[in-house]
C-alpha atoms as a PDB file:
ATOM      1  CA  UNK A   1     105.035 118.419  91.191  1.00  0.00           C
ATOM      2  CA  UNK A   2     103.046 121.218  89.309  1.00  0.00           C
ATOM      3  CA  UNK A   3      99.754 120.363  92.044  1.00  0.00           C
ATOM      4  CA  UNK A   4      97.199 122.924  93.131  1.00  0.00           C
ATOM      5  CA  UNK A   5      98.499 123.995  96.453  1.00  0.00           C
ATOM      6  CA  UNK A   6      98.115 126.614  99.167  1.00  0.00           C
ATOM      7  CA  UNK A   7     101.674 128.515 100.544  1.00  0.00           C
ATOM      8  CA  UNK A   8     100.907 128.414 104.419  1.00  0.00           C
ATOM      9  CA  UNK A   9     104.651 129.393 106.267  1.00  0.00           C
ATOM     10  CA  UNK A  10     106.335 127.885 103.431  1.00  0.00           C
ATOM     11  CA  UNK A  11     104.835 124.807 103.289  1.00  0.00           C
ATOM     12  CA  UNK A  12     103.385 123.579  99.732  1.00  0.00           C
ATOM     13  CA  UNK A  13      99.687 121.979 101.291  1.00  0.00           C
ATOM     14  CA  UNK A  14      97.714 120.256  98.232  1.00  0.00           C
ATOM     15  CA  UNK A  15      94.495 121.212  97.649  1.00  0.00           C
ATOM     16  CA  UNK A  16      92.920 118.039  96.119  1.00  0.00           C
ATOM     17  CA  UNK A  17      90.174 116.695  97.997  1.00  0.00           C
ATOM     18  CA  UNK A  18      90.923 113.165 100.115  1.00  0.00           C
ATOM     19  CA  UNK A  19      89.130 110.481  97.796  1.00  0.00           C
ATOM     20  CA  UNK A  20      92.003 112.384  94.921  1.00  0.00           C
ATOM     21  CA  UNK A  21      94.756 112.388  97.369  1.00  0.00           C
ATOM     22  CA  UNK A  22      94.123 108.695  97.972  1.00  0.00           C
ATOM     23  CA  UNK A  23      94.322 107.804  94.118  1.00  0.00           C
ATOM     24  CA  UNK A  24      97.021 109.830  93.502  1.00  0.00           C
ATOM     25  CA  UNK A  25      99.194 107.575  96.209  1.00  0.00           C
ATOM     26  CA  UNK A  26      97.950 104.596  95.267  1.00  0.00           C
ATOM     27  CA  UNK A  27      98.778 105.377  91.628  1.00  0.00           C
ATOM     28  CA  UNK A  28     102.328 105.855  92.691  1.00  0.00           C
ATOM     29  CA  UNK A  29     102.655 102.773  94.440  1.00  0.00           C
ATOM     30  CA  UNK A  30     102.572 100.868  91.184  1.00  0.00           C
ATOM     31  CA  UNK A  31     105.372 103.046  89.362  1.00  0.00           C
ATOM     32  CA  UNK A  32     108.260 101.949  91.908  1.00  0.00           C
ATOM     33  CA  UNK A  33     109.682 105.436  92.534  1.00  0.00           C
ATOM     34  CA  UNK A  34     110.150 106.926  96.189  1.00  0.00           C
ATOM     35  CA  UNK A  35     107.640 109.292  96.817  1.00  0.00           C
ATOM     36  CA  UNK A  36     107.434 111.382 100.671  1.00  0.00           C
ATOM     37  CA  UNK A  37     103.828 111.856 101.469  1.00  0.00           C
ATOM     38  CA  UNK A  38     103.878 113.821 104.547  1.00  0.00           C
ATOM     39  CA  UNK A  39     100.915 115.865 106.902  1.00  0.00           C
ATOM     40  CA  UNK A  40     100.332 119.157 108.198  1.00  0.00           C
ATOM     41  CA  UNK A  41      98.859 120.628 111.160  1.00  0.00           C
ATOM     42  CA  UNK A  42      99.382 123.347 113.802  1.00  0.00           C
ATOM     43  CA  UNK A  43     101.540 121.100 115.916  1.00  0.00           C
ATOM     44  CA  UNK A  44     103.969 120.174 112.392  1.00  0.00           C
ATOM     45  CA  UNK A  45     104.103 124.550 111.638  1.00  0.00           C
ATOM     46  CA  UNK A  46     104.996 124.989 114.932  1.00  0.00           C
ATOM     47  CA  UNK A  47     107.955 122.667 114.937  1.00  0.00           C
ATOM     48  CA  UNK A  48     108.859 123.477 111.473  1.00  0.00           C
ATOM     49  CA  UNK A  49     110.193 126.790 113.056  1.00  0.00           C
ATOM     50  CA  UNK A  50     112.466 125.250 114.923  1.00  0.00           C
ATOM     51  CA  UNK A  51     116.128 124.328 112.873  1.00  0.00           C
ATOM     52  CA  UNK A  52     116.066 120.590 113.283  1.00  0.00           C
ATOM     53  CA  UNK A  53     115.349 120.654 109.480  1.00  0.00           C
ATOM     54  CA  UNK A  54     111.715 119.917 109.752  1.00  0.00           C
ATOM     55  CA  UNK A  55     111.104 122.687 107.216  1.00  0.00           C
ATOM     56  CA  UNK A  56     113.702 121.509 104.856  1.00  0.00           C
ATOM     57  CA  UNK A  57     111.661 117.612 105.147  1.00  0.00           C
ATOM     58  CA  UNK A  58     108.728 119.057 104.564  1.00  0.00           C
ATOM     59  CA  UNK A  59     109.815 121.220 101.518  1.00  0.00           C
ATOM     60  CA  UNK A  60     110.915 118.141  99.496  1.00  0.00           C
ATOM     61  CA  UNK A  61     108.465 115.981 100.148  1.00  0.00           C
ATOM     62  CA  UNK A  62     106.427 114.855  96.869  1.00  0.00           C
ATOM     63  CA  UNK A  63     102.609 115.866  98.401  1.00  0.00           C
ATOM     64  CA  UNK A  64     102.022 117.840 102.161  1.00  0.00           C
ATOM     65  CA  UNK A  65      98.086 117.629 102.964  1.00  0.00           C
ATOM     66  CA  UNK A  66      96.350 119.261 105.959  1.00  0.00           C
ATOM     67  CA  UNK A  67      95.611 117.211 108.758  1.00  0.00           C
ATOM     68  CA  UNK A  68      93.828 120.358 110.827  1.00  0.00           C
ATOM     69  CA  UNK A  69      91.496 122.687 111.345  1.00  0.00           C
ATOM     70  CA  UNK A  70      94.251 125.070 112.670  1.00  0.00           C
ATOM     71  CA  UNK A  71      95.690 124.776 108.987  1.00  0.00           C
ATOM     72  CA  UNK A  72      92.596 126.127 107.587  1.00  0.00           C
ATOM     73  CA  UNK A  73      91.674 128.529 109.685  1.00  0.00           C
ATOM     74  CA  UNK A  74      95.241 129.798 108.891  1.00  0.00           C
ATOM     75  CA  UNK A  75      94.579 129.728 105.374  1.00  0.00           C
ATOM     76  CA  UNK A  76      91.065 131.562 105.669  1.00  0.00           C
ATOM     77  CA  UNK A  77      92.844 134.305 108.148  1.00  0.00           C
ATOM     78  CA  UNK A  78      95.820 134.544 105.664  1.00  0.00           C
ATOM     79  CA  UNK A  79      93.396 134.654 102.426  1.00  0.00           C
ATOM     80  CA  UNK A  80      94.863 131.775 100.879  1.00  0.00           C
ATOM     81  CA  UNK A  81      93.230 128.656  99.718  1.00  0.00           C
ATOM     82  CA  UNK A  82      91.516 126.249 102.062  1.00  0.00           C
ATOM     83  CA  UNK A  83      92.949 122.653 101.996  1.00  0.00           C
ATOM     84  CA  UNK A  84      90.729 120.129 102.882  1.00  0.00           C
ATOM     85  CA  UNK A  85      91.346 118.146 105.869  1.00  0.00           C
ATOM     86  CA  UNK A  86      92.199 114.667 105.764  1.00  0.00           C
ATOM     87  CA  UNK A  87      92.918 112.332 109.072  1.00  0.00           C
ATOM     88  CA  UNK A  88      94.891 109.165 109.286  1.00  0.00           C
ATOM     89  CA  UNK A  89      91.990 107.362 111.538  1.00  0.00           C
ATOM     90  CA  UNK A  90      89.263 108.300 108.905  1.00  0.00           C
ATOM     91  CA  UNK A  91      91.725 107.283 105.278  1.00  0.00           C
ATOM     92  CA  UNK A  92      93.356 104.698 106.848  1.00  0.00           C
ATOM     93  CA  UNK A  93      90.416 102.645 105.987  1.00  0.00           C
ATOM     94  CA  UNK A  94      90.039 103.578 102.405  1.00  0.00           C
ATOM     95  CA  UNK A  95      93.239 103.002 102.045  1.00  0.00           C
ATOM     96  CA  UNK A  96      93.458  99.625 103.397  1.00  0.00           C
ATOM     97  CA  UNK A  97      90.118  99.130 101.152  1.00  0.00           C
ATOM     98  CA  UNK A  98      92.254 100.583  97.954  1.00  0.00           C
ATOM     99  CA  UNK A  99      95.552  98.220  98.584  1.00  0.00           C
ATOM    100  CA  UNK A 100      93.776  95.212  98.856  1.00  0.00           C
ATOM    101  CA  UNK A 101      91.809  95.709  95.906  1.00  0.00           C
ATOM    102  CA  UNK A 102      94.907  96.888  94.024  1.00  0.00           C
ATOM    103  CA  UNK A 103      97.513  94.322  95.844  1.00  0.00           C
ATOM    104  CA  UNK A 104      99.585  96.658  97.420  1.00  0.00           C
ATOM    105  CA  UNK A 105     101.207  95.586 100.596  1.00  0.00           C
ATOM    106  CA  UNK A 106     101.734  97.644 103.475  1.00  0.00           C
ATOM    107  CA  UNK A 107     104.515  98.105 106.345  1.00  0.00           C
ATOM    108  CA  UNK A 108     103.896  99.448 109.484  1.00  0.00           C
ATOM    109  CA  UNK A 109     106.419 101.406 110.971  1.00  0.00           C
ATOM    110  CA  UNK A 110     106.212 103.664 114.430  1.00  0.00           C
ATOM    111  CA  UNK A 111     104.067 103.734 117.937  1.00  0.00           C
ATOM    112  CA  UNK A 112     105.021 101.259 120.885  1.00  0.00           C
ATOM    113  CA  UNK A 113     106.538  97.692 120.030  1.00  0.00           C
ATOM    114  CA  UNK A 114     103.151  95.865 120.401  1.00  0.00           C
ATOM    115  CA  UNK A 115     100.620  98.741 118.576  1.00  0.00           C
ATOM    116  CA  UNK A 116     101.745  98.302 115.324  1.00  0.00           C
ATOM    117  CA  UNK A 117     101.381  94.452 114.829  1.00  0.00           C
ATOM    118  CA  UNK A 118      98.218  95.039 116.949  1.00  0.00           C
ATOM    119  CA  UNK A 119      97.030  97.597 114.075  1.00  0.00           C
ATOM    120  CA  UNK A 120      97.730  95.306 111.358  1.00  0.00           C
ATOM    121  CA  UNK A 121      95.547  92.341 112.839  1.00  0.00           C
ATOM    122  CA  UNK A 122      92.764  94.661 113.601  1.00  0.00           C
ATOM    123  CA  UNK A 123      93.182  96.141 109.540  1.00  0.00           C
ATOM    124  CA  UNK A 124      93.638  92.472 108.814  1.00  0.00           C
ATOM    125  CA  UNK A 125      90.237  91.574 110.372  1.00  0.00           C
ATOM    126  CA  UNK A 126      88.150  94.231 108.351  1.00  0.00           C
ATOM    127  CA  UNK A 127      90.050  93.986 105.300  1.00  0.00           C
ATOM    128  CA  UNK A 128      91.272  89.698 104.797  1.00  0.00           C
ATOM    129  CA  UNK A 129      93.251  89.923 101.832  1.00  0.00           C
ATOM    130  CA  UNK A 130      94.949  93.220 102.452  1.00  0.00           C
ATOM    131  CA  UNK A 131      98.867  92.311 102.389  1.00  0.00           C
ATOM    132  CA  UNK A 132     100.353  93.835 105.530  1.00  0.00           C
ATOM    133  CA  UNK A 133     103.977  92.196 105.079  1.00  0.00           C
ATOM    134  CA  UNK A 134     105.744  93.783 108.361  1.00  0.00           C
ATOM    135  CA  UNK A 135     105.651  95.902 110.954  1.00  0.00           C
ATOM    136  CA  UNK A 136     108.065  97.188 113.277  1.00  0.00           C
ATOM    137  CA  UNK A 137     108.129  99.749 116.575  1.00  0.00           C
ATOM    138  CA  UNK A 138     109.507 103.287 116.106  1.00  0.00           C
ATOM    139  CA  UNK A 139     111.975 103.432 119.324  1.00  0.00           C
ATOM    140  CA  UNK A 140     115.546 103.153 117.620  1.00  0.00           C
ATOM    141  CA  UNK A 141     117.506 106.101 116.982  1.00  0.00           C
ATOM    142  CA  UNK A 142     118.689 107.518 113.639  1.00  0.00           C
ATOM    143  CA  UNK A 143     121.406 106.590 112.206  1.00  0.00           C
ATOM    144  CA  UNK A 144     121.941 103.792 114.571  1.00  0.00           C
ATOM    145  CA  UNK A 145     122.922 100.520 113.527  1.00  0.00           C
ATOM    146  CA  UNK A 146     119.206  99.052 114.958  1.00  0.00           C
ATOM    147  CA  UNK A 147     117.823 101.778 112.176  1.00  0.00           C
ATOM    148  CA  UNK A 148     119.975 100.073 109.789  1.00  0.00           C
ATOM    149  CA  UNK A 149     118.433  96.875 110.614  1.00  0.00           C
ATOM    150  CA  UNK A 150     114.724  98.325 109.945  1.00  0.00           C
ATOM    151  CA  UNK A 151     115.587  99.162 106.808  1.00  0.00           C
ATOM    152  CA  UNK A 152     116.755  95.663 105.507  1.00  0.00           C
ATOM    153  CA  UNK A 153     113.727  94.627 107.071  1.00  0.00           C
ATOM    154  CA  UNK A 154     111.634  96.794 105.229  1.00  0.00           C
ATOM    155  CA  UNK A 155     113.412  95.923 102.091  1.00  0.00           C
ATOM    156  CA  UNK A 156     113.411  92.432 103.116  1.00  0.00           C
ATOM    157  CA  UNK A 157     109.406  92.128 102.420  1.00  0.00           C
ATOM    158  CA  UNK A 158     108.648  94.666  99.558  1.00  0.00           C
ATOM    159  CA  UNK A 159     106.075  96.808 100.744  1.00  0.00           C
ATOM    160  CA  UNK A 160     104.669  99.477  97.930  1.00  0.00           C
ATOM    161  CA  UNK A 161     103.636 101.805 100.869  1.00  0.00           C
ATOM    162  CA  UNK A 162     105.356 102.349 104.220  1.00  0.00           C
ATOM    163  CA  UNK A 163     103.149 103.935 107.015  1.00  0.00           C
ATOM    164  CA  UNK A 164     105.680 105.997 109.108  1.00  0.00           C
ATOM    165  CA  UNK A 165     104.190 106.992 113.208  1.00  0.00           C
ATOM    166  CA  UNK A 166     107.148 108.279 114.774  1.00  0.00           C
ATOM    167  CA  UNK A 167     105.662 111.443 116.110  1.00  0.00           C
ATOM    168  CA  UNK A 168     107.132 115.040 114.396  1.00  0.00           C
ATOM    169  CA  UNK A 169     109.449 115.572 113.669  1.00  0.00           C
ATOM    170  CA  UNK A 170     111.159 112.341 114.035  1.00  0.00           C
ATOM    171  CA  UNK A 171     109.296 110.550 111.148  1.00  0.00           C
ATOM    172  CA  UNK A 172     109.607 113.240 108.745  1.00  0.00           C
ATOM    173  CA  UNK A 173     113.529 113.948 109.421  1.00  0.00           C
ATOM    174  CA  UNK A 174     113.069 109.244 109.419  1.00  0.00           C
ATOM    175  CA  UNK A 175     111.133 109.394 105.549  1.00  0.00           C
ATOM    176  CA  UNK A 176     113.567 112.533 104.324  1.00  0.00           C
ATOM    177  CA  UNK A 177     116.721 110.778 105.479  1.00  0.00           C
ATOM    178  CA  UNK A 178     115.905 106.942 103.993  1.00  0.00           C
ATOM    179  CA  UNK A 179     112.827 106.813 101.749  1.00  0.00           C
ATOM    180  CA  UNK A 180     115.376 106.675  98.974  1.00  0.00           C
ATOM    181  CA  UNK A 181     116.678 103.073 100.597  1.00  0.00           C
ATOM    182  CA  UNK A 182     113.126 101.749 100.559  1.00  0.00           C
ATOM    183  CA  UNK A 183     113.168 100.299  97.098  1.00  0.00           C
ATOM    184  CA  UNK A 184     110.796 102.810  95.398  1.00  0.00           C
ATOM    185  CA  UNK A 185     107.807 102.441  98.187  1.00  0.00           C
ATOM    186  CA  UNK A 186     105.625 105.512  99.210  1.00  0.00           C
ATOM    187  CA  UNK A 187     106.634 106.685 102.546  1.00  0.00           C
ATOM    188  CA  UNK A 188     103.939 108.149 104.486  1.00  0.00           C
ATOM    189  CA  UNK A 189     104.347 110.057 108.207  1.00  0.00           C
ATOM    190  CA  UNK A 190     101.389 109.320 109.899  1.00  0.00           C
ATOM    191  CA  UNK A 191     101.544 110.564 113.514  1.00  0.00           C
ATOM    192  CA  UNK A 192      99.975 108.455 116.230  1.00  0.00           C
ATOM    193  CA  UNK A 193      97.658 106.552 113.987  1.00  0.00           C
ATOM    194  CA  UNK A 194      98.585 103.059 114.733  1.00  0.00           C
ATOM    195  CA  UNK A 195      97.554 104.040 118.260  1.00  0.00           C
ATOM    196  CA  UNK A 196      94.006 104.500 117.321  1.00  0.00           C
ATOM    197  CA  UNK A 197      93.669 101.445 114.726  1.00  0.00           C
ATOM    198  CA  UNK A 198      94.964  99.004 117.358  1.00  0.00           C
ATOM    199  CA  UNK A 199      91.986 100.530 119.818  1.00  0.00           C
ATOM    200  CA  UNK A 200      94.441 101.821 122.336  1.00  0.00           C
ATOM    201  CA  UNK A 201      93.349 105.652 122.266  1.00  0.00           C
ATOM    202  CA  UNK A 202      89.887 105.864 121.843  1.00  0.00           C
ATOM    203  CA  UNK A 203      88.577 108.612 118.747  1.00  0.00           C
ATOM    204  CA  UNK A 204      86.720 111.945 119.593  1.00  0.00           C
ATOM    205  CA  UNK A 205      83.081 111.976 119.034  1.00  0.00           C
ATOM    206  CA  UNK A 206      82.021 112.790 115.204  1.00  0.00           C
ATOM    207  CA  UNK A 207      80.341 116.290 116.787  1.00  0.00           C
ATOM    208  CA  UNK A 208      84.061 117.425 118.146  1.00  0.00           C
ATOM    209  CA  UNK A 209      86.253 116.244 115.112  1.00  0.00           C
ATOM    210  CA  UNK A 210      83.508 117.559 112.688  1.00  0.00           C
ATOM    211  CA  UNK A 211      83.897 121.056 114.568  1.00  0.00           C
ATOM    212  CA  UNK A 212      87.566 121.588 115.274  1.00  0.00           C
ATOM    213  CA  UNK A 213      87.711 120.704 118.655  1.00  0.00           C
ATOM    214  CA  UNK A 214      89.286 117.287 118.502  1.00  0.00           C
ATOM    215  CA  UNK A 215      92.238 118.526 120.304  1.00  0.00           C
ATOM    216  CA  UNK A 216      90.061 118.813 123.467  1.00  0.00           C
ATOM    217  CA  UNK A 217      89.219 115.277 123.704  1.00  0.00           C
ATOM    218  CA  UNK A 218      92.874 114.369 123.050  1.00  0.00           C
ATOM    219  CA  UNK A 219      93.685 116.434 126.293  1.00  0.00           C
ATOM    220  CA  UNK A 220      91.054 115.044 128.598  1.00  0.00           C
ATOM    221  CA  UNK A 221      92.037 111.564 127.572  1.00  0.00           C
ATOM    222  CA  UNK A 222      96.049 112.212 127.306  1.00  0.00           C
ATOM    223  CA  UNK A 223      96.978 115.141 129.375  1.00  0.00           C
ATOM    224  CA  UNK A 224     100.205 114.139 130.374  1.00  0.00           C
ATOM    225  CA  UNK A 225     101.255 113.778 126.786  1.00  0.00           C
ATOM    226  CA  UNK A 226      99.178 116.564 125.177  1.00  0.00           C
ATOM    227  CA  UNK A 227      99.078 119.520 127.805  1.00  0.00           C
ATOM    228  CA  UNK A 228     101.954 121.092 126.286  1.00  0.00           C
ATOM    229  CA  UNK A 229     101.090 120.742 122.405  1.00  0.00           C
ATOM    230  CA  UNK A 230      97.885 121.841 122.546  1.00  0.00           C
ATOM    231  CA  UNK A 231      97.922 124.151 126.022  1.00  0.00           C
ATOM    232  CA  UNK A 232     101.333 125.854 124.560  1.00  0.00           C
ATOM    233  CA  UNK A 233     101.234 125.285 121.016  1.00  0.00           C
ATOM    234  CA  UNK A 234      98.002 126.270 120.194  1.00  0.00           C
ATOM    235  CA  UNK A 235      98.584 129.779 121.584  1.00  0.00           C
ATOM    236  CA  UNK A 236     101.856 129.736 119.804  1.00  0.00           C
ATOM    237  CA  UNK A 237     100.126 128.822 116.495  1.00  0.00           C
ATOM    238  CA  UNK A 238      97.288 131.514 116.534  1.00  0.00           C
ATOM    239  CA  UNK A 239      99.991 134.113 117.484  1.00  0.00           C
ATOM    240  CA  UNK A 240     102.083 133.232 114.235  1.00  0.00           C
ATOM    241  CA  UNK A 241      98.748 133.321 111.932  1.00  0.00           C
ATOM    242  CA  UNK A 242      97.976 136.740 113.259  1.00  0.00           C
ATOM    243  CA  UNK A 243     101.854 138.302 112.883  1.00  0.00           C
ATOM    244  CA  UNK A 244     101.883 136.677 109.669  1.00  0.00           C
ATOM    245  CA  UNK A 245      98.067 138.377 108.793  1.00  0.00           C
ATOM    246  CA  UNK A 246      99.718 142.092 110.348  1.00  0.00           C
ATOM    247  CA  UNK A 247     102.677 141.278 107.740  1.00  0.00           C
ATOM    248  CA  UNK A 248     100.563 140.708 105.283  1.00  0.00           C
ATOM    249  CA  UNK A 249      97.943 143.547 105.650  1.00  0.00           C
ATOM    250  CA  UNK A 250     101.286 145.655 106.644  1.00  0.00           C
END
C-alpha cells in the first residue's frame, strides 16, 4: 500500500498516528473495495509463529496497527520505528462518532450470542443515528454451512464496515478467507471488544493502560481465560525480541 510502516517479525505495522488511521478507514468505506484492517500485539506475534497461516493473514491484509505496548517495546529493543498504539475500547468511539456523521453502517460480528447486539444498543445509546444494521455471535465454524449463512446475512444488510471479535487467530484466518464475499466492506479483527462496549468486562484504570500494564488487570479480573496468554506468552514474547535483538547485533 506504499504506507510508512515498521518490519516487526514480518509483520508490516503502520506508523500513522490513530486520529489518521481512523480517516484512512473511513475513507475506504465509501470506495466499495474489500479492505483487511487487522491488529497487532504480543499475543497476535506469538501465534503468528505457529503454521495455522496467521502470518500469511496478516501479510495481506491492507493496514496492521499496534494494539500493544509489547509491540513497541519490540520495536524500541529491535531499533525500528515505534508504532503508536491504538485500542479497540478507546477508537471504537471515534469511530462510531465518524460513521454516523459520514452514514456508514456497521455489522457486528464475534463475542458470545447476546454481547454483540448488547454492544450495538449501548453504541446506539451514545451515538442515535449511527446505523448498526446487524450483528451476529462468532461461535460457528469455518467453512461450515452456519458460516455460509453469516455471510448472506452480512450481505443481506450492506454494512460499509464489518467489526470482526473472534479472538486470534480465528478472525483473521475468518476476514482473510471471506472479506472478498462481503460486498466491498472494510473488515476489521477486533479481539474481545464487543465484550467491553456491552459492559461485560470492565476496562483497566487509565494509570495501568497508560503504562503498559493493562495485561495485569485483565488477569486479576479473567484468570481462567488469561493465565496462559499473558503468564506463558509474555515470557515467550520477550524471549523472541531478545533472540531476534542477538540476531540482529550478531
Amino acid at each position: 500500500m506504499g504506507r510508512p510502516s515498521s518490519l516487526l517479525f514480518d509483520i508490516p505495522i503502520d506508523l500513522a498516528q490513530p486520529a489518521e488511521l481512523l480517516r484512512t478507514i473511513i475513507t475506504w468505506a465509501q470506495e466499495h473495495r474489500t479492505r483487511r484492517v487487522m491488529y497487532v500485539n504480543a499475543h497476535v506475534v506469538n501465534q503468528s509463529r505457529t503454521p495455522h497461516g496467521l502470518a500469511e493473514a496478516l501479510g495481506r491484509a491492507d493496514l496492521v496497527y499496534c494494539d500493544g505496548y509489547g509491540v513497541r517495546l519490540a520495536a524500541r529493543v529491535l531499533g525500528r520505528s515505534v508504532p503508536h498504539r491504538m485500542t479497540g475500547a478507546d477508537w471504537i468511539w471515534d469511530l462510531a462518532r465518524l460513521c454516523e456523521t459520514s452514514g456508514h453502517p456497521l455489522y457486528l460480528l464475534g463475542s458470545e450470542p447476546p454481547l454483540a447486539g448488547e454492544a450495538a444498543a449501548r453504541l446506539r445509546r451514545f451515538y442515535p443515528d449511527l446505523d448498526v444494521v446487524g450483528t451476529h455471535h462468532g461461535f460457528f465454524d469455518l467453512d461450515s454451512p452456519h458460516n455460509e449463512r453469516v455471510i448472506e446475512h452480512i450481505n443481506a444488510h450492506g454494512p460499509r464496515i464489518v467489526l470482526v471479535g473472534m479472538g486470534t487467530p480465528k478472525q483473521e484466518l475468518w476476514v482473510d478467507r471471506y472479506a472478498d464475499q462481503l460486498d466491498g466492506a472494510v473488515v476489521w479483527t477486533v479481539g474481545a471488544l464487543f465484550d467491553y462496549v456491552s459492559g461485560h468486562v470492565p476496562r483497566a484504570p487509565r494509570w495501568l493502560a497508560d503504562n503498559g500494564l493493562e495485561w495485569i488487570f485483565r488477569l486479576a479480573i479473567e484468570p481462567q481465560r488469561m493465565w496462559r496468554r499473558y503468564l506463558l506468552g509474555n515470557p515467550v514474547f520477550l524471549r523472541r525480541v531478545l533472540t531476534e535483538a542477538r540476531r540482529r547485533s550478531g
